[in-house]
N, C-alpha and C. Protein backbone atom coordinates (compact mmCIF):
# COMPACT_ATOMS: atom_id res chain seq x y z
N UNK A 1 2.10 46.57 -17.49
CA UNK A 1 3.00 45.55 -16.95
C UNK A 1 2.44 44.92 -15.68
N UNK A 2 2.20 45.70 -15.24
CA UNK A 2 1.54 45.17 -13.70
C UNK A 2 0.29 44.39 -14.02
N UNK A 3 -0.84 44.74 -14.67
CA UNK A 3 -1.82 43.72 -15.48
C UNK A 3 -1.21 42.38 -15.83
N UNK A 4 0.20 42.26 -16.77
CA UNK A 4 0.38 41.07 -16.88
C UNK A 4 0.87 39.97 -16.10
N UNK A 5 1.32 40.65 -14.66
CA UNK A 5 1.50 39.80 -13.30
C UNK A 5 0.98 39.09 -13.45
N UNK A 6 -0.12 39.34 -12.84
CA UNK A 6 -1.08 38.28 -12.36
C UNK A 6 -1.83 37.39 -13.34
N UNK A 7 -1.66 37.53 -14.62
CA UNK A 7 -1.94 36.37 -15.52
C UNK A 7 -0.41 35.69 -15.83
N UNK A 8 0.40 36.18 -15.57
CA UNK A 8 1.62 35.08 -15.93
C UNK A 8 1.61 34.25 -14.59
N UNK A 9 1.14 34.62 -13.30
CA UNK A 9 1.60 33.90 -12.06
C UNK A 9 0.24 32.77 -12.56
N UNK A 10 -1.09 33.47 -13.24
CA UNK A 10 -2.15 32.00 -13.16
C UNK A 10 -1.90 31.49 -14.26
N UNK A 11 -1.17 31.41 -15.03
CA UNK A 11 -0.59 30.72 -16.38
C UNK A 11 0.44 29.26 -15.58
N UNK A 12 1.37 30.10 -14.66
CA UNK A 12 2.15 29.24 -14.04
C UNK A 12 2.00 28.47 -13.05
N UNK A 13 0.94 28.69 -12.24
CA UNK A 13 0.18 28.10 -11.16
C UNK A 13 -0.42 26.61 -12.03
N UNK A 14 -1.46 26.97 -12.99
CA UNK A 14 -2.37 26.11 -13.39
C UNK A 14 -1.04 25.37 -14.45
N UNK A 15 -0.33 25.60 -14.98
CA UNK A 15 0.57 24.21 -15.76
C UNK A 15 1.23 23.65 -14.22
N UNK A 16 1.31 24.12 -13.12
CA UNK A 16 2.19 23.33 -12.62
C UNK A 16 1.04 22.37 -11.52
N UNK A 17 -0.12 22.73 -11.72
CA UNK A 17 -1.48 21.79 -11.71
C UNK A 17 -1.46 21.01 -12.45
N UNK A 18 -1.23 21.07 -14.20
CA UNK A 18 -1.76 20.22 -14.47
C UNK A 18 -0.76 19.19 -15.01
N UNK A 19 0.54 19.59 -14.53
CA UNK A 19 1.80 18.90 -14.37
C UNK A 19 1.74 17.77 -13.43
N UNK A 20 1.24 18.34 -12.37
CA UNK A 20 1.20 17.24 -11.02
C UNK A 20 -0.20 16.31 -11.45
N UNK A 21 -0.95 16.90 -12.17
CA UNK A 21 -2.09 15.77 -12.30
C UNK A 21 -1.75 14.93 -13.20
N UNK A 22 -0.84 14.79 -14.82
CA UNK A 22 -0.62 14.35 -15.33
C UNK A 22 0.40 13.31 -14.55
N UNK A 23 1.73 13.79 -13.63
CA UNK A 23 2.44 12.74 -12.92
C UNK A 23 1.66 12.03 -12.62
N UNK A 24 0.71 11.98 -11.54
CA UNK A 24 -0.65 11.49 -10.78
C UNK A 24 -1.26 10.24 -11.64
N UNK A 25 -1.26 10.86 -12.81
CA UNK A 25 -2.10 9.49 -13.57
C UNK A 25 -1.39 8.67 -14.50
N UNK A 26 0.43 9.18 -14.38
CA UNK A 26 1.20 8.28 -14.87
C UNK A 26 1.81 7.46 -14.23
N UNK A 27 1.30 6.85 -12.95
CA UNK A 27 2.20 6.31 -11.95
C UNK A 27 2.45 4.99 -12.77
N UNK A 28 3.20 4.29 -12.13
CA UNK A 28 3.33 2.92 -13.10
C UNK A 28 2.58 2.00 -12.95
N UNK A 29 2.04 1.05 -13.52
CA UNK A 29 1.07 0.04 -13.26
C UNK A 29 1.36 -0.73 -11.98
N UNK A 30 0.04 -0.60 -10.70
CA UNK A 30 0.73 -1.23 -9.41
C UNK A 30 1.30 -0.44 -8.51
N UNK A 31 1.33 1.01 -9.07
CA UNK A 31 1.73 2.00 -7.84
C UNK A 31 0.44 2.57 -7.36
N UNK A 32 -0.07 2.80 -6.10
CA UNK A 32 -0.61 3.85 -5.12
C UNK A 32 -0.13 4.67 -5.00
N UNK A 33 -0.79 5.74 -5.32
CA UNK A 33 -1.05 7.03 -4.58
C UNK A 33 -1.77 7.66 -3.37
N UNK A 34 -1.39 7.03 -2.31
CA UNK A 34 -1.78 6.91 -0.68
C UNK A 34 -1.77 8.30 -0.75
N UNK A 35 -1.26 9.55 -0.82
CA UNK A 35 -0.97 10.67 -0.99
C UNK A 35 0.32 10.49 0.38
N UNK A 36 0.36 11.92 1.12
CA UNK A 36 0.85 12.48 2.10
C UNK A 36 0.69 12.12 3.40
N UNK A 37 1.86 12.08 4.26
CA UNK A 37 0.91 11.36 5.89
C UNK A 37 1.79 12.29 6.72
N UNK A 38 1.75 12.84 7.76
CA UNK A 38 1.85 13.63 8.89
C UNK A 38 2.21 12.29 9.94
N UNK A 39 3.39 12.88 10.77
CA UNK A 39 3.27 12.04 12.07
C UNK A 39 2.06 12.65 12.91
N UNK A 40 1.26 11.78 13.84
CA UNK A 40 0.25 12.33 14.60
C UNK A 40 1.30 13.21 15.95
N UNK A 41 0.43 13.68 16.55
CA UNK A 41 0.84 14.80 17.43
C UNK A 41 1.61 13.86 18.78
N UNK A 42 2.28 14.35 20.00
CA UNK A 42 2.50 13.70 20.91
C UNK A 42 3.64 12.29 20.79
N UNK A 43 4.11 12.65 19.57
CA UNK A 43 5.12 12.01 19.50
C UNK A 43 4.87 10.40 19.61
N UNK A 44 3.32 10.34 18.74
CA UNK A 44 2.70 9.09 18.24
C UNK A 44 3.72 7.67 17.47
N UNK A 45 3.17 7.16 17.18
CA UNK A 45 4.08 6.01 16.45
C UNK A 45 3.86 6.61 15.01
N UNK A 46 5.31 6.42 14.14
CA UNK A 46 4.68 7.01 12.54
C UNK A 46 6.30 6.19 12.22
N UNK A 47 5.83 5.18 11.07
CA UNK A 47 7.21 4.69 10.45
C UNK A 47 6.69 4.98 9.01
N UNK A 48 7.82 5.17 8.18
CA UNK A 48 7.39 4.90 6.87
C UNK A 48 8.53 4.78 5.83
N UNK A 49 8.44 3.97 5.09
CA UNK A 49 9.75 2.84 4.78
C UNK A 49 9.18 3.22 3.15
N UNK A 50 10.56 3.74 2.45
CA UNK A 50 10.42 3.51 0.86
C UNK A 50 11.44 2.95 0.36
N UNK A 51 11.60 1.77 -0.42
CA UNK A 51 12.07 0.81 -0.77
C UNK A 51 12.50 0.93 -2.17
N UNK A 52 13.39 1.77 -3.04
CA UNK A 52 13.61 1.85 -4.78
C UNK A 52 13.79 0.70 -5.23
N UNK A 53 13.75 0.12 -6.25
CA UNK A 53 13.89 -0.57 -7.36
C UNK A 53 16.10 -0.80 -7.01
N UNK A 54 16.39 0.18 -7.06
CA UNK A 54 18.28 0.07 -6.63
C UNK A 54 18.37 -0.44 -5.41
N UNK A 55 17.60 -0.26 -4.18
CA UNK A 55 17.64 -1.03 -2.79
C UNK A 55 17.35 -2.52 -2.83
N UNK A 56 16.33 -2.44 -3.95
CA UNK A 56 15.64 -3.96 -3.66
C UNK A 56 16.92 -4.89 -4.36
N UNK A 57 17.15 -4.00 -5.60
CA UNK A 57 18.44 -5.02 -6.42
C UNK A 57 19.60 -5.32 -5.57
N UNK A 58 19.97 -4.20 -4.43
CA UNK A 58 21.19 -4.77 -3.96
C UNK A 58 20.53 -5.48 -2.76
N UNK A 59 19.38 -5.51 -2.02
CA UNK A 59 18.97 -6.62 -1.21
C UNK A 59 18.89 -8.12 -1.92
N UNK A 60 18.58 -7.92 -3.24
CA UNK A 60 18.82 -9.49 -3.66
C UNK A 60 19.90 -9.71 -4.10
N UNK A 61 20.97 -9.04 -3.97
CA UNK A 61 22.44 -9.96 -4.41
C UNK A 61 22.94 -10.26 -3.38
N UNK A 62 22.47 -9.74 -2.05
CA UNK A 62 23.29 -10.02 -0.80
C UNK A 62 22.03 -11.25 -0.36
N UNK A 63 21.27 -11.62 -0.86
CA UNK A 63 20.92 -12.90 -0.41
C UNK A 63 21.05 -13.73 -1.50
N UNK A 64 21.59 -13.48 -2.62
CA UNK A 64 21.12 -14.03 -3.69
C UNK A 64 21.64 -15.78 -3.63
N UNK A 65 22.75 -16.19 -3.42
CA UNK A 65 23.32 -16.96 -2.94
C UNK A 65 22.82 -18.06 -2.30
N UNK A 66 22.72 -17.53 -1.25
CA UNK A 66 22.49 -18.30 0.09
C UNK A 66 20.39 -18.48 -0.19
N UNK A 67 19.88 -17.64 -0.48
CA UNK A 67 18.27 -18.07 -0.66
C UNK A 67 17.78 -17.24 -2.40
N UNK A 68 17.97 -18.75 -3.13
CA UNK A 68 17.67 -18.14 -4.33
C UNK A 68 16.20 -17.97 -4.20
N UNK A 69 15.32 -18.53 -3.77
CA UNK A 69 13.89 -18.11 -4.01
C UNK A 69 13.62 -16.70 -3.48
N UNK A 70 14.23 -16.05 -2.48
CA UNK A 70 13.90 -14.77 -1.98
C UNK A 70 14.77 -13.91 -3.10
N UNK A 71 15.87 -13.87 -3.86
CA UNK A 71 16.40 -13.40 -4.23
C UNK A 71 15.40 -12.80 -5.79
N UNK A 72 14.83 -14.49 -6.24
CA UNK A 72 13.86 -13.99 -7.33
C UNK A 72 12.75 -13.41 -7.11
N UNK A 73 12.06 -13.86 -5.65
CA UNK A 73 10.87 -12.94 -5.34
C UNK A 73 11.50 -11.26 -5.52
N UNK A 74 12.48 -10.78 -5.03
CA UNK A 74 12.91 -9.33 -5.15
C UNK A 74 13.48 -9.07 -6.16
N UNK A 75 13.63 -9.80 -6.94
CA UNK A 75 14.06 -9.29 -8.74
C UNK A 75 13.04 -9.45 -9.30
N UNK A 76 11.57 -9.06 -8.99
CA UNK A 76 10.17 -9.22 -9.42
C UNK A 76 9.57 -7.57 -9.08
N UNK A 77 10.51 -7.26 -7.86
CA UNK A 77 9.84 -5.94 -7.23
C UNK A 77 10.78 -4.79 -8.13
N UNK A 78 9.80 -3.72 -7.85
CA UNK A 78 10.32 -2.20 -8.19
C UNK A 78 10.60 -1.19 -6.89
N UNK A 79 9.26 -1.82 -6.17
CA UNK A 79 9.22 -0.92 -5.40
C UNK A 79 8.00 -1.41 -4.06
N UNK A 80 8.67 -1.26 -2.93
CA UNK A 80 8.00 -0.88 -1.52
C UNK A 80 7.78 -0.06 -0.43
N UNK A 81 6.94 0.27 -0.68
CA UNK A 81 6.00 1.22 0.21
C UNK A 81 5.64 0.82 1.52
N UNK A 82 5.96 1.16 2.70
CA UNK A 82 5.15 0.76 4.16
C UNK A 82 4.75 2.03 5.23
N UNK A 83 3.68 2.52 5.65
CA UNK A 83 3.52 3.74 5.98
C UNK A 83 2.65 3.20 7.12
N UNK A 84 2.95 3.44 8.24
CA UNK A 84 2.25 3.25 9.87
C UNK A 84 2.06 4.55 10.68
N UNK A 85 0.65 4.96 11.19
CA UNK A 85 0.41 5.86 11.99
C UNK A 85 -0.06 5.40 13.09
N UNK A 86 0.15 5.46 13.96
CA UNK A 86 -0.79 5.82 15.59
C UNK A 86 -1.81 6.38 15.44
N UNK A 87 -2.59 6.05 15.62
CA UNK A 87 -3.95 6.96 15.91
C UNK A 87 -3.86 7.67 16.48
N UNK A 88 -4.91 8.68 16.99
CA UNK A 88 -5.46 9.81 18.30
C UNK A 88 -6.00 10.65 18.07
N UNK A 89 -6.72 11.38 18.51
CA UNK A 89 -7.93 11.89 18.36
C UNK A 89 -8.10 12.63 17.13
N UNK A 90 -6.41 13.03 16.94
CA UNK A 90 -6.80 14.38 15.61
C UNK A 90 -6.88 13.48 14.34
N UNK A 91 -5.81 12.78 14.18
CA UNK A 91 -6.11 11.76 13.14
C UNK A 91 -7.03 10.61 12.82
N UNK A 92 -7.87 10.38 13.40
CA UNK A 92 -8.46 8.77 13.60
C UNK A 92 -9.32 9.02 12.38
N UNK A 93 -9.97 10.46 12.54
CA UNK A 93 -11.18 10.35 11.49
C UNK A 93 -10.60 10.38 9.96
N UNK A 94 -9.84 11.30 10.11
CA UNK A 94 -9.19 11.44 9.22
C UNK A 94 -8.51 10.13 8.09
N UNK A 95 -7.96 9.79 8.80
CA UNK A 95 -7.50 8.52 8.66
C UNK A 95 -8.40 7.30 7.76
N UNK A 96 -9.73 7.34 8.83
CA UNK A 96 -10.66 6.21 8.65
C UNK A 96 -11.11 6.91 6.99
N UNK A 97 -11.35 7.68 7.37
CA UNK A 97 -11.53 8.36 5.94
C UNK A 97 -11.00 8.20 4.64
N UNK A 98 -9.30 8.37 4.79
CA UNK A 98 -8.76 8.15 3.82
C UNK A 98 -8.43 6.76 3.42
N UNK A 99 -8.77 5.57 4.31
CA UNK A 99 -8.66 4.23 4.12
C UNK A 99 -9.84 4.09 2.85
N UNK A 100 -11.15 4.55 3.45
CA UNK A 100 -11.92 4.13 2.33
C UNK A 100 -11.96 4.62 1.08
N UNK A 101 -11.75 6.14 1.36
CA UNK A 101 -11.48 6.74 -0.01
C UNK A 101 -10.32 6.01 -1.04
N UNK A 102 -9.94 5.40 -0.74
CA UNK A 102 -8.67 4.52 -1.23
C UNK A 102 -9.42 3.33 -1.42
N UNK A 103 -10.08 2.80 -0.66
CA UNK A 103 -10.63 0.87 -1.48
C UNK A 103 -11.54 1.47 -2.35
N UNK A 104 -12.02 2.81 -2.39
CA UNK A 104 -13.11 2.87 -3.15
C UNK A 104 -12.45 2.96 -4.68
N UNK A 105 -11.37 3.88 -4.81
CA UNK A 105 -10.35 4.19 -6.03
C UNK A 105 -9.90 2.87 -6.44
N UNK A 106 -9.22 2.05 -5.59
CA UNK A 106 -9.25 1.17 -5.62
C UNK A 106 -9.96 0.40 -6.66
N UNK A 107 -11.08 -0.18 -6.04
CA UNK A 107 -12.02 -0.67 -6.46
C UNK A 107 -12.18 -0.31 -7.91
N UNK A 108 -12.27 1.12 -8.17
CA UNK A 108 -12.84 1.67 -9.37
C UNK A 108 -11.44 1.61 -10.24
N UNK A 109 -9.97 1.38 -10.16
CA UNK A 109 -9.22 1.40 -11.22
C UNK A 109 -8.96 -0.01 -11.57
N UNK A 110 -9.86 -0.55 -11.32
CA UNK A 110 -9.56 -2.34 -11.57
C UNK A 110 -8.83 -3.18 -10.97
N UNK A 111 -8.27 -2.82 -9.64
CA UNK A 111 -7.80 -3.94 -8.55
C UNK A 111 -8.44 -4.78 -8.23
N UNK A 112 -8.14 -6.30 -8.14
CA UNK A 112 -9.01 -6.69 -7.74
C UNK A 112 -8.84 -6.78 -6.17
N UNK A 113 -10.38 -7.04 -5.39
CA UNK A 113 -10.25 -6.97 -3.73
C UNK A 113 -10.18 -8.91 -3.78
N UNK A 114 -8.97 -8.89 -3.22
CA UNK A 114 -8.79 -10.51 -2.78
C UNK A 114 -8.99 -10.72 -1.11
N UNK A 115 -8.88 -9.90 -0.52
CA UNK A 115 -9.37 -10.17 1.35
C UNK A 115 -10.05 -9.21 1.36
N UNK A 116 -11.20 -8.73 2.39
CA UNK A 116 -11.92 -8.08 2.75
C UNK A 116 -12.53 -8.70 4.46
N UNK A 117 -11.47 -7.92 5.69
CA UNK A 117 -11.90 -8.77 6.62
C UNK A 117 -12.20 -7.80 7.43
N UNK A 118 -13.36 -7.78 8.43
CA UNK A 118 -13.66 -6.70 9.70
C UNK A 118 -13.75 -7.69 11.15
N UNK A 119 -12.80 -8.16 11.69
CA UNK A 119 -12.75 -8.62 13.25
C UNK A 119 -12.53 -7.92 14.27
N UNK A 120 -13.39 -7.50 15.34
CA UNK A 120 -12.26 -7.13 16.63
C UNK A 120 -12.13 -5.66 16.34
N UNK A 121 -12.60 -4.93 15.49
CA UNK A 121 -11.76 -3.36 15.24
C UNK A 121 -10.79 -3.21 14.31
N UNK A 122 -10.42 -4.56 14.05
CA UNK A 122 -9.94 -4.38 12.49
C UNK A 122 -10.50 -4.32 11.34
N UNK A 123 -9.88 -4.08 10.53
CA UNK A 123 -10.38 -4.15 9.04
C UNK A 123 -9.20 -4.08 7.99
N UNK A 124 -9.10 -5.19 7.31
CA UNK A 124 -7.88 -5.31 6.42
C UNK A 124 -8.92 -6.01 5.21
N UNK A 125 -8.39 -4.87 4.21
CA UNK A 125 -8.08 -5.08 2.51
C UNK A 125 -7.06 -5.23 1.44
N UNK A 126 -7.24 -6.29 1.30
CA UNK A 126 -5.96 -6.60 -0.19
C UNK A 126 -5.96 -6.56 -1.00
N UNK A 127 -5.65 -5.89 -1.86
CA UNK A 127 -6.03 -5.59 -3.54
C UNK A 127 -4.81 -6.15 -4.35
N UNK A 128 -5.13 -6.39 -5.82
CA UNK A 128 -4.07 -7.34 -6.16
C UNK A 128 -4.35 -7.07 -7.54
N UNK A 129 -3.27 -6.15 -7.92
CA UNK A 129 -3.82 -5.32 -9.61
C UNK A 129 -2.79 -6.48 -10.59
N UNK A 130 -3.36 -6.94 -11.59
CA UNK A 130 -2.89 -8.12 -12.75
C UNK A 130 -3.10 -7.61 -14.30
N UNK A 131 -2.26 -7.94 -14.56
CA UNK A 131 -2.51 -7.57 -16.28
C UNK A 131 -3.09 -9.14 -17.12
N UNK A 132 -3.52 -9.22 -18.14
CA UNK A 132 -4.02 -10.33 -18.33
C UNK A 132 -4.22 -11.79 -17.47
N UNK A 133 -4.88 -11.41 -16.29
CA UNK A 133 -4.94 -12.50 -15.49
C UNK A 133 -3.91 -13.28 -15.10
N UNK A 134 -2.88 -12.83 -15.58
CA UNK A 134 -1.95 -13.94 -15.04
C UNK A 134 -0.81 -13.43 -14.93
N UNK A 135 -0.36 -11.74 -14.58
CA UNK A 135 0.65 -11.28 -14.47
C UNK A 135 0.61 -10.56 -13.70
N UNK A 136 1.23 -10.26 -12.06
CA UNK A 136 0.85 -9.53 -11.18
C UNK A 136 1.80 -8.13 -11.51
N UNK A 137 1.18 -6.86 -10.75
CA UNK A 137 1.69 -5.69 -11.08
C UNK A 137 1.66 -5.11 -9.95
N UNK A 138 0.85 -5.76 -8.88
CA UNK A 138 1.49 -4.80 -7.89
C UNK A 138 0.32 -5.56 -6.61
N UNK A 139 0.65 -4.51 -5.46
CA UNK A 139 -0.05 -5.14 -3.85
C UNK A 139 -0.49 -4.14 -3.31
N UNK A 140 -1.46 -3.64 -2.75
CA UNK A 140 -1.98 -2.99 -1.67
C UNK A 140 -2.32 -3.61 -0.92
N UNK A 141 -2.67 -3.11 0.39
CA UNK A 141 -3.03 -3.59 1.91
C UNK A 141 -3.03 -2.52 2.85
N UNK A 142 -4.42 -2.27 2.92
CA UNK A 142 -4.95 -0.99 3.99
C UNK A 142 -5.66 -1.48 5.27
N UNK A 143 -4.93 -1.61 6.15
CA UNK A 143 -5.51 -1.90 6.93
C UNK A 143 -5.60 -0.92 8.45
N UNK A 144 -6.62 -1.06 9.03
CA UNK A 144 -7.06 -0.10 10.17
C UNK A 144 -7.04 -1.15 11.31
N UNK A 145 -6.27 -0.86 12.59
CA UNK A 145 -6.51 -1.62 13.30
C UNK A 145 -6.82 -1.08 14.74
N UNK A 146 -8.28 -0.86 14.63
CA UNK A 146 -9.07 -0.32 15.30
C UNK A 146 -8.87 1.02 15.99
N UNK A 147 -8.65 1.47 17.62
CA UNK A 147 -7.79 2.89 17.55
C UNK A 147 -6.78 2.49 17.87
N UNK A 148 -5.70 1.73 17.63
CA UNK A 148 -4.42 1.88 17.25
C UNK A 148 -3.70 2.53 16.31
N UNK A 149 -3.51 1.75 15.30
CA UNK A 149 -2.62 2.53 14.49
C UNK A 149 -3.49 1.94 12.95
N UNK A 150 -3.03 3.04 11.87
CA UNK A 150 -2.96 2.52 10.51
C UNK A 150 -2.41 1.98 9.60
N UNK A 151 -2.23 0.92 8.48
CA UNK A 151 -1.10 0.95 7.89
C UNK A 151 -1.76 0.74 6.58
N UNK A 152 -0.97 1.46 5.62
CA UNK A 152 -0.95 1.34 4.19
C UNK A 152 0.34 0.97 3.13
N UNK A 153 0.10 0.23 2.75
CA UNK A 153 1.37 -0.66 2.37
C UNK A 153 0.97 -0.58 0.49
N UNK A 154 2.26 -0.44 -0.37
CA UNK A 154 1.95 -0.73 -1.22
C UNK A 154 3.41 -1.47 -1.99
N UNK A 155 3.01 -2.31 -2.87
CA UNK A 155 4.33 -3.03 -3.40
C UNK A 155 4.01 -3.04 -5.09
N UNK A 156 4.74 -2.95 -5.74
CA UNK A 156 4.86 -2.59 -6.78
C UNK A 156 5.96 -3.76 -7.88
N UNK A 157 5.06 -4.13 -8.50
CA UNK A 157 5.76 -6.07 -9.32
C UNK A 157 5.16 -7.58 -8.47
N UNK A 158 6.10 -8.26 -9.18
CA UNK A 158 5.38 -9.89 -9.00
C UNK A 158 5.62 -9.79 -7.46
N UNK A 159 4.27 -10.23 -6.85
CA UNK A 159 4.03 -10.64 -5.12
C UNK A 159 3.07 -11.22 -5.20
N UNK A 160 2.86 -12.64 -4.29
CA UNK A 160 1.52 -12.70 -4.00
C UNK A 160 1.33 -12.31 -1.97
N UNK A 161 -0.45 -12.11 -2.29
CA UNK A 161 -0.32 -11.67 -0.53
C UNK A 161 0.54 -12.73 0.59
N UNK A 162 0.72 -13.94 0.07
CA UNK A 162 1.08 -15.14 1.15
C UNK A 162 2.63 -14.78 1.32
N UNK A 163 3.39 -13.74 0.39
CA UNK A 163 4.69 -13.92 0.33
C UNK A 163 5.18 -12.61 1.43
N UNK A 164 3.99 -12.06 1.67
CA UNK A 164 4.26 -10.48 2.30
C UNK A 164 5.32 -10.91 3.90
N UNK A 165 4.55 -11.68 4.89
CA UNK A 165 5.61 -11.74 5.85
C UNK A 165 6.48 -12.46 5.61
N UNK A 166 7.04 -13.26 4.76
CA UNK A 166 8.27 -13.31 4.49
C UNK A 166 9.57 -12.58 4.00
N UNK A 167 8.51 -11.82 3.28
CA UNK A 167 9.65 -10.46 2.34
C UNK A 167 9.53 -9.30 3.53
N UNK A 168 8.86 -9.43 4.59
CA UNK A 168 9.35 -8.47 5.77
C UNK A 168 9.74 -8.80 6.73
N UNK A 169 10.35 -10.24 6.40
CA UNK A 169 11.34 -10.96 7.84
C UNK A 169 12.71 -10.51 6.61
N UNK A 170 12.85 -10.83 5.66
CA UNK A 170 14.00 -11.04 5.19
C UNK A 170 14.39 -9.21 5.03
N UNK A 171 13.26 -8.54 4.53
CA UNK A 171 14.15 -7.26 4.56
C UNK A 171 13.92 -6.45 6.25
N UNK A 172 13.74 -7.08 6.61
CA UNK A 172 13.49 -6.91 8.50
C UNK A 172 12.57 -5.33 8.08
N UNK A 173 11.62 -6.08 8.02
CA UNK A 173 10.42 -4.40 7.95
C UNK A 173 9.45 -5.90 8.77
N UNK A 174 8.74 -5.05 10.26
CA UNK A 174 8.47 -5.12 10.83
C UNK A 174 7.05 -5.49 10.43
N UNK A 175 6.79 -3.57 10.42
CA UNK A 175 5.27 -3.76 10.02
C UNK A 175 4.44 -4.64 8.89
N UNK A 176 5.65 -4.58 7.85
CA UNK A 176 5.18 -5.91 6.85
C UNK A 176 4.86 -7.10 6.97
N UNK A 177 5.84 -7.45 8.33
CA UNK A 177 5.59 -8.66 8.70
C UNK A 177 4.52 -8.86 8.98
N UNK A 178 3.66 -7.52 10.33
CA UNK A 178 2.67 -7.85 10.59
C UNK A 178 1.83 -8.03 10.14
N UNK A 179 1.48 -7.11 8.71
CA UNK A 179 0.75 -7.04 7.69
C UNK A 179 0.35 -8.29 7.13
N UNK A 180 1.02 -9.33 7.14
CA UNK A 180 1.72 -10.50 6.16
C UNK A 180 0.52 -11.47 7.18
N UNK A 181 1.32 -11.16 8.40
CA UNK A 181 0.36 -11.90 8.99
C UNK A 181 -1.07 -11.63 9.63
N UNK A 182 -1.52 -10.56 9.60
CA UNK A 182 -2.90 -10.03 9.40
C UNK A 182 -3.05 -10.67 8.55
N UNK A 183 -2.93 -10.52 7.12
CA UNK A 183 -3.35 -11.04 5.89
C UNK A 183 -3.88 -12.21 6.12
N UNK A 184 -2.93 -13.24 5.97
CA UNK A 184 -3.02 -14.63 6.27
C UNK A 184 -4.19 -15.01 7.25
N UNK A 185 -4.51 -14.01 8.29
CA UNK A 185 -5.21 -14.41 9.02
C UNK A 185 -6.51 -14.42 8.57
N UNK A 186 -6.70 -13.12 7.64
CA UNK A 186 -8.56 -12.49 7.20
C UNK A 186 -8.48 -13.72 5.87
N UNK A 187 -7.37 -14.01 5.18
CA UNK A 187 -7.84 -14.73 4.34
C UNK A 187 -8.24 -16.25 4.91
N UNK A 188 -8.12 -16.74 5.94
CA UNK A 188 -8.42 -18.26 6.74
C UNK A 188 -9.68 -17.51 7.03
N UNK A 189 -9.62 -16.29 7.48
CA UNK A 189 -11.33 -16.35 8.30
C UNK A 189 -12.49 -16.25 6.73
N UNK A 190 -12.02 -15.75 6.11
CA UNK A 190 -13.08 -15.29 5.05
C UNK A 190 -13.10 -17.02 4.56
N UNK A 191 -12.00 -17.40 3.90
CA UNK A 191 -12.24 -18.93 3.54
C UNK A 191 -13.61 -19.79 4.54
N UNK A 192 -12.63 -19.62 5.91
CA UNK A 192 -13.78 -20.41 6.72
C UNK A 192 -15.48 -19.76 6.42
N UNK A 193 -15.52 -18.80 6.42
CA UNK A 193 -17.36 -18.17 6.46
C UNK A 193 -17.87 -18.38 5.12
N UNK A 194 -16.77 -18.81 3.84
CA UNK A 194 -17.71 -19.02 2.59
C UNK A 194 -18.93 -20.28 2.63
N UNK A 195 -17.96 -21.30 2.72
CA UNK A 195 -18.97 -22.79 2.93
C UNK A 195 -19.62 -22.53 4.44
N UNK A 196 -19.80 -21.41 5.48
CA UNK A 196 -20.92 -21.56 6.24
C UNK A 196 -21.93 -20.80 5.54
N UNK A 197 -21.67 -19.91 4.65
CA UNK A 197 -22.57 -18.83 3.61
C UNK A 197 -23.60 -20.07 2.80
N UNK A 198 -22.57 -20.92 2.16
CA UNK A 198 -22.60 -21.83 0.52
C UNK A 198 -23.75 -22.42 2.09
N UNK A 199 -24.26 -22.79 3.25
CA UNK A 199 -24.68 -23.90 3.92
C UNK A 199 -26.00 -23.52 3.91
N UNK A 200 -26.15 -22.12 3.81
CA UNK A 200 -27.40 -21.27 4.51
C UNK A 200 -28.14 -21.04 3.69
C-alpha cells in the first residue's frame, strides 16, 4: 500500500500538468497568456484590470444610447486585459525578459507585429492576430517604458490599435489610455522613418 502512494500522487500531479497545458493551448483565438505578475516590492505601482465579456456587455448598454459607435466597438470585445508594474531593481530584469519572451511567442503564433518602436527608453509592440485577413481576433501591446514601469495589455475581439485610447477614456482605464496614446505615437514615428529608409 505504501508503494502505491507515491505512484497515485505522480499519476495525479502529471494529469493535473497536463490539464493546465491543454487549458494553455485552448485559450481562445486573441487571448494572451502574459502568465502571472507580482506587485514589485516597496509598495511599487501595480494595477491590473480584467474586463469579462458580462462587464463589457453591461458597459455597452449604459452607453449604448447616447454613443452608438462606442457601444458597437464593445459588442465586438470579449475581453480586456491591462496589467502595469513599476519597475525596481528586483523586477526590471525580470520583466525585460518576459516582454521579449512574449514578442517572440508572439511572433511565432502568427500575430502579426503592426508597431515596433524603441525611443527614449521605450519600447512599444503591437500585435494584431486576424483570421482571414480581414477579421480581427484580438490586441496585444507590450510595452516597456524604460525604468519606469511595464505594461502588458491584451484585448480580445474586433479593435483596431487607433481605437485603444478611446475605449480607455470611455471605460476610464487610465493606463489604456496611455497605451492608446503611446501607440499612436510609435506608429507616426515608424510611418515617418519608412520614406527616409525608401530615400537611402
Amino acid at each position: 500500500m505504501k508503494r502505491l502512494m507515491p505512484v497515485a500522487l505522480g499519476v495525479v500531479i502529471l494529469s493535473a500538468i497536463a490539464r493546465m497545458s491543454v487549458c494553455a493551448e485552448n485559450l481562445p483565438a486573441g487571448q494572451v497568456d502574459f502568465g502571472k505578475f507580482s506587485p514589485p516590492g516597496a509598495g511599487g505601482e501595480f494595477v491590473e484590470i480584467n474586463l469579462s465579456s458580462s462587464l463589457i456587455t453591461l458597459a455597452s448598454r449604459l452607453v449604448g444610447k447616447d454613443e452608438p459607435e462606442v457601444a458597437q466597438l464593445l459588442n465586438g470585445l470579449q475581453l480586456v486585459r491591462v496589467t502595469v508594474i513599476g519597475l525596481d531593481d528586483d523586477n526590471r530584469a525580470e520583466l525585460q525578459a518576459r516582454a521579449q519572451r512574449i514578442r517572440k511567442e508572439l511572433d511565432g503564433k502568427g500575430w502579426e507585429r503592426i508597431v515596433t518602436a524603441q525611443k527614449e527608453g521605450q519600447e512599444v509592440g503591437v500585435y494584431l492576430k486576424t483570421r482571414n485577413k480581414d477579421t480581427v481576433e484580438g490586441l496585444a501591446v507590450v510595452v516597456m517604458e524604460g525604468e519606469r514601469q511595464a505594461v502588458f495589455i491584451n484585448i480580445v475581439g474586433e479593435i483596431k490599435p487607433e481605437q485603444l485610447a478611446m475605449l480607455g477614456e470611455k471605460l476610464h482605464i487610465d493606463p489604456l489610455k496611455k497605451a492608446g496614446r503611446a501607440t499612436e505615437k510609435a506608429e507616426k514615428a515608424e510611418k515617418a522613418e519608412k520614406p527616409e529608409k525608401a530615400d537611402k
